[in-house]
Protein backbone atom coordinates (compact mmCIF):
# COMPACT_ATOMS: atom_id res chain seq x y z
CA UNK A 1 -34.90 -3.38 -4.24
CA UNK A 2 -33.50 -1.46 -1.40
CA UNK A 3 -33.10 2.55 -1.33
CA UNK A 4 -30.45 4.55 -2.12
CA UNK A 5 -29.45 5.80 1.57
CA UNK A 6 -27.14 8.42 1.27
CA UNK A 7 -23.69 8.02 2.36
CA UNK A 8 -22.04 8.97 5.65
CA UNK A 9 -18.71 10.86 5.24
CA UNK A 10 -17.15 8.33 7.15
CA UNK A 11 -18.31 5.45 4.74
CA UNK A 12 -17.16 7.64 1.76
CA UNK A 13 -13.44 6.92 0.29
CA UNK A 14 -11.26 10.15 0.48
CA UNK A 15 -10.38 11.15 -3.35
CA UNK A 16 -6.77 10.92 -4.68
CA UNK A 17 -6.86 15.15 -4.57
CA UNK A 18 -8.13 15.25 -1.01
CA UNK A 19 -5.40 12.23 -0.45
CA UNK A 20 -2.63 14.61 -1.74
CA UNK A 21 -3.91 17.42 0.33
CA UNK A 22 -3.51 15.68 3.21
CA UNK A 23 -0.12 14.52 2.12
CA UNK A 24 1.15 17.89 1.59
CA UNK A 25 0.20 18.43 5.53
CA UNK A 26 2.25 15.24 6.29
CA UNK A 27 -0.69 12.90 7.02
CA UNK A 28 1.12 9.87 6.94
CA UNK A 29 -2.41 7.54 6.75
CA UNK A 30 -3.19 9.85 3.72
CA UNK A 31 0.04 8.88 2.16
CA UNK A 32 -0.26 5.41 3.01
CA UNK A 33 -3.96 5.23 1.12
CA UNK A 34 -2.32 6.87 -2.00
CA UNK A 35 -0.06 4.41 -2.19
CA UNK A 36 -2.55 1.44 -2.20
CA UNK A 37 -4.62 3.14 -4.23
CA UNK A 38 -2.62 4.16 -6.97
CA UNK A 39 0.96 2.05 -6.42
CA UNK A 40 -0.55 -0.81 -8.94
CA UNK A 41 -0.79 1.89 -11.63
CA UNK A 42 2.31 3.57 -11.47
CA UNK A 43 4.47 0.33 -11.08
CA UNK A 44 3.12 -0.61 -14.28
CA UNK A 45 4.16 2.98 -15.91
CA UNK A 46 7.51 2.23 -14.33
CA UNK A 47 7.83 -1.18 -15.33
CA UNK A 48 6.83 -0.55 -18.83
CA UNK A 49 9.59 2.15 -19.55
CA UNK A 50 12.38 0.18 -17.38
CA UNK A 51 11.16 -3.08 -18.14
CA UNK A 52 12.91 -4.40 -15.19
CA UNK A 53 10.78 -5.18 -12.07
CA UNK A 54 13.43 -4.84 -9.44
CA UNK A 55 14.71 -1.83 -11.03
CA UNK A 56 10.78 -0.28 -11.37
CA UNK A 57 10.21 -1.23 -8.18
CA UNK A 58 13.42 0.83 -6.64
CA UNK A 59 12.53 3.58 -8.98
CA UNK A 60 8.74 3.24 -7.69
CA UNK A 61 9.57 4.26 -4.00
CA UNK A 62 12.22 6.97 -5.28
CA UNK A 63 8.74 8.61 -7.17
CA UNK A 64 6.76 7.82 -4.24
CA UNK A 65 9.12 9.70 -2.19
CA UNK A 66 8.62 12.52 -4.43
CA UNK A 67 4.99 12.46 -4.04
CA UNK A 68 5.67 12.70 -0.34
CA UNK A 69 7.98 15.96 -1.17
CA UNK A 70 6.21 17.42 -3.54
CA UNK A 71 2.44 16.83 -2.79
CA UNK A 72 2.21 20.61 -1.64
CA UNK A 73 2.76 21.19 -5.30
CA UNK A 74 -0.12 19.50 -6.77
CA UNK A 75 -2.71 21.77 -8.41
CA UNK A 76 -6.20 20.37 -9.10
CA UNK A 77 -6.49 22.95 -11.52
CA UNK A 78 -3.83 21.68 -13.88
CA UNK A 79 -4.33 18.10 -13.84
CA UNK A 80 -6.05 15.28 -12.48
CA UNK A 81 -4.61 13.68 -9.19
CA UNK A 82 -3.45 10.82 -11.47
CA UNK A 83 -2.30 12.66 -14.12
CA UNK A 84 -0.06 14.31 -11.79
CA UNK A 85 1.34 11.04 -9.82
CA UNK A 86 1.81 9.21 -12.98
CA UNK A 87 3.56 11.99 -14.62
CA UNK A 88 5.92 12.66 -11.68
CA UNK A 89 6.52 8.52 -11.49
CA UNK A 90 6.73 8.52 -15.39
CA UNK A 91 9.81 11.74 -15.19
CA UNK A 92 11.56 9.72 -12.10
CA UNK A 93 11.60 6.14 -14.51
CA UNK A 94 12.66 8.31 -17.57
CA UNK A 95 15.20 9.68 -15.60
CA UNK A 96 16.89 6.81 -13.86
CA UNK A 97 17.14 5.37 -17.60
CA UNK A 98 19.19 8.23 -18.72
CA UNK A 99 21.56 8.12 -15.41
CA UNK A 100 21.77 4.42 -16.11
CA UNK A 101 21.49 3.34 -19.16
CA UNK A 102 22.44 0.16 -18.70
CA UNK A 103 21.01 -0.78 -16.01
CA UNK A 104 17.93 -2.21 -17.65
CA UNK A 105 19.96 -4.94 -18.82
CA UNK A 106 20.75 -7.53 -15.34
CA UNK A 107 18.78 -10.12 -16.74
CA UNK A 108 15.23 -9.32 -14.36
CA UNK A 109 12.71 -10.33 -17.00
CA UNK A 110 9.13 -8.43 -17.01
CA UNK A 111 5.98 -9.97 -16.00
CA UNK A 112 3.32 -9.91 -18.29
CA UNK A 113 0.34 -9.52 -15.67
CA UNK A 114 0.78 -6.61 -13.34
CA UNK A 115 -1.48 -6.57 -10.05
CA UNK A 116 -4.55 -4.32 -10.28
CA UNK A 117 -7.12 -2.96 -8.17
CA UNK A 118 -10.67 -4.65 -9.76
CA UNK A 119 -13.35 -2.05 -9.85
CA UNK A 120 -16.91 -2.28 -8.89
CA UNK A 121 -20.00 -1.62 -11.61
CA UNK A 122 -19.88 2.14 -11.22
CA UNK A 123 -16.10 2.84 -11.61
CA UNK A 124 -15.85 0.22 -14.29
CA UNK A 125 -19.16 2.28 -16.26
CA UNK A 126 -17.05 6.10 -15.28
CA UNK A 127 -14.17 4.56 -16.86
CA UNK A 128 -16.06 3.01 -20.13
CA UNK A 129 -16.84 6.75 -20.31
CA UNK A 130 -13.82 8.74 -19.77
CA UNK A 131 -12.36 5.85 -22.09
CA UNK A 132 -14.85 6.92 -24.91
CA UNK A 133 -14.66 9.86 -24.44
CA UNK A 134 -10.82 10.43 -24.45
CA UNK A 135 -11.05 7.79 -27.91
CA UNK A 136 -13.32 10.36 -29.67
CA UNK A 137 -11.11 13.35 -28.35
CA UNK A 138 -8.14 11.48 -30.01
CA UNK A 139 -10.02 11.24 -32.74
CA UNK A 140 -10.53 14.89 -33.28
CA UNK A 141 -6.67 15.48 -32.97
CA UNK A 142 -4.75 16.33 -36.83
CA UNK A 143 -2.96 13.71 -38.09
CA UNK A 144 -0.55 11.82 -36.46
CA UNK A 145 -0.95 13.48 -33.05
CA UNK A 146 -2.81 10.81 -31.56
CA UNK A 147 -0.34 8.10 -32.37
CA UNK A 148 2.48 11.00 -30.78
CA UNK A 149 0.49 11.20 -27.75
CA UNK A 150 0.08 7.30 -27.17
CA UNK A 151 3.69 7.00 -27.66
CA UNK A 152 4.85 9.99 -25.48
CA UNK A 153 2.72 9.26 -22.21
CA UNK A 154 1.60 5.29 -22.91
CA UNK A 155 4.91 3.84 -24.14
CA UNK A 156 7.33 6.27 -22.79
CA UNK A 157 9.44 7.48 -25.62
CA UNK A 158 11.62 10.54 -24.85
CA UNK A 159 11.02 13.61 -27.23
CA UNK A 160 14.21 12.44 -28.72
CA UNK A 161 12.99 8.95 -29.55
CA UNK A 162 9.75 10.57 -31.14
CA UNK A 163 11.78 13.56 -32.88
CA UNK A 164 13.90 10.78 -34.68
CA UNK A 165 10.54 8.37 -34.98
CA UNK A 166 8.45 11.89 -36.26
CA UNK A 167 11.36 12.81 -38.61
CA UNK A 168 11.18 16.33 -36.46
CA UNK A 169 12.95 18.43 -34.47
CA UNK A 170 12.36 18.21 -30.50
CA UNK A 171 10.96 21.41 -30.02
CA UNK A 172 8.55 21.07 -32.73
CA UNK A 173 7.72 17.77 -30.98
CA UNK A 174 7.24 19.40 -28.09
CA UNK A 175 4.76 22.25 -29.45
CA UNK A 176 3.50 18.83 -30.83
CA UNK A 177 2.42 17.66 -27.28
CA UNK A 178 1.93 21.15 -26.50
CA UNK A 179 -1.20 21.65 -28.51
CA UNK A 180 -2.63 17.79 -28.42
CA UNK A 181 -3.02 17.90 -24.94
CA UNK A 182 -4.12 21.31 -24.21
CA UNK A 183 -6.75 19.78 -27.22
CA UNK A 184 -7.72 17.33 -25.54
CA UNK A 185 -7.65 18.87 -21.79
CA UNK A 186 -10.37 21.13 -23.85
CA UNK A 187 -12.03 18.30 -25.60
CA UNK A 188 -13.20 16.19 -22.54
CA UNK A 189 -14.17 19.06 -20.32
């Protein structure tokens, strides 16, 4: 068995925050190394609130050019790199739907495999854990909150949708959210 050897900065992959560092100093290579690394994800958030792959992938480059605007407004501190992009692509699919309604409707059907990065042993065992983990932070959440959560940021229903699903007003829907994922922000640090 051969040594750990510890790694060169230049062999080490630059992080999605120090990616979105550089792309709030217009480092164009930075930008184009978030997008490979993270486009695969975010097309499928896109995709599975449009449900429309030319549309999502229209709507993908409109959010990516957001990212490009608005990676000077990223804060670590409030949310993971990810957290952030998906969000941001997640707001910029939500709101094409509302401008366009209809628009989901041309007939494009969606494809049922999406194209993924494939991760080696050690992100694949980091995920198992965050995935665990986040499970038995959902877990701890009152009733009912976990299935609002999975809803809200997995499937992509508005605060209306989930107000009229909940039997609840938005803004207690919201306060919902609120406290859930300030919960689990607490839970799984």
């Amino acid at each position: 068995m051969e040594p750990d050897l510890p790694m060169r900065e230049s062999d080490r992959s630059p992080s999605l925050t120090e990616l979105l560092e550089r792309c709030a100093g217009n480092d164009r290579r930075a930008f184009a190394e978030l997008y490979a690394a993270t486009s695969a994800k975010l097309y499928g958030t896109v995709l599975r609130i449009l449900k429309n792959e030319r549309w999502s992938e229209e709507v993908l480059q409109e959010a990516y050019i957001k990212v490009w605007q608005k990676a000077d407004s990223f804060d670590a501190g409030k949310a993971s790199p990810i957290t952030w992009l998906v969000t941001l692509a997640r707001n910029t699919a939500i709101d094409q739907l509302r401008r366009e309604p209809t628009a989901a409707n041309d007939g494009d059907e969606v494809i049922d495999l999406l194209p993924g990065h494939f991760p080696d042993g050690e992100q694949k065992l980091a995920q198992s854990r965050e995935q665990e983990q986040l499970l038995h932070c959902l877990k701890q959440l009152e009733d009912g909150r976990a299935d609002l959560v999975r809803l809200a940021y997995l499937d992509g229903l508005s605060r209306i949708e989930l107000a009229e699903r909940f039997e609840q007003p938005v803004n207690t829907i919201k306060t919902w959210l609120h406290r859930a994922l300030k919960q689990l922000k607490g839970c799984m640090s």
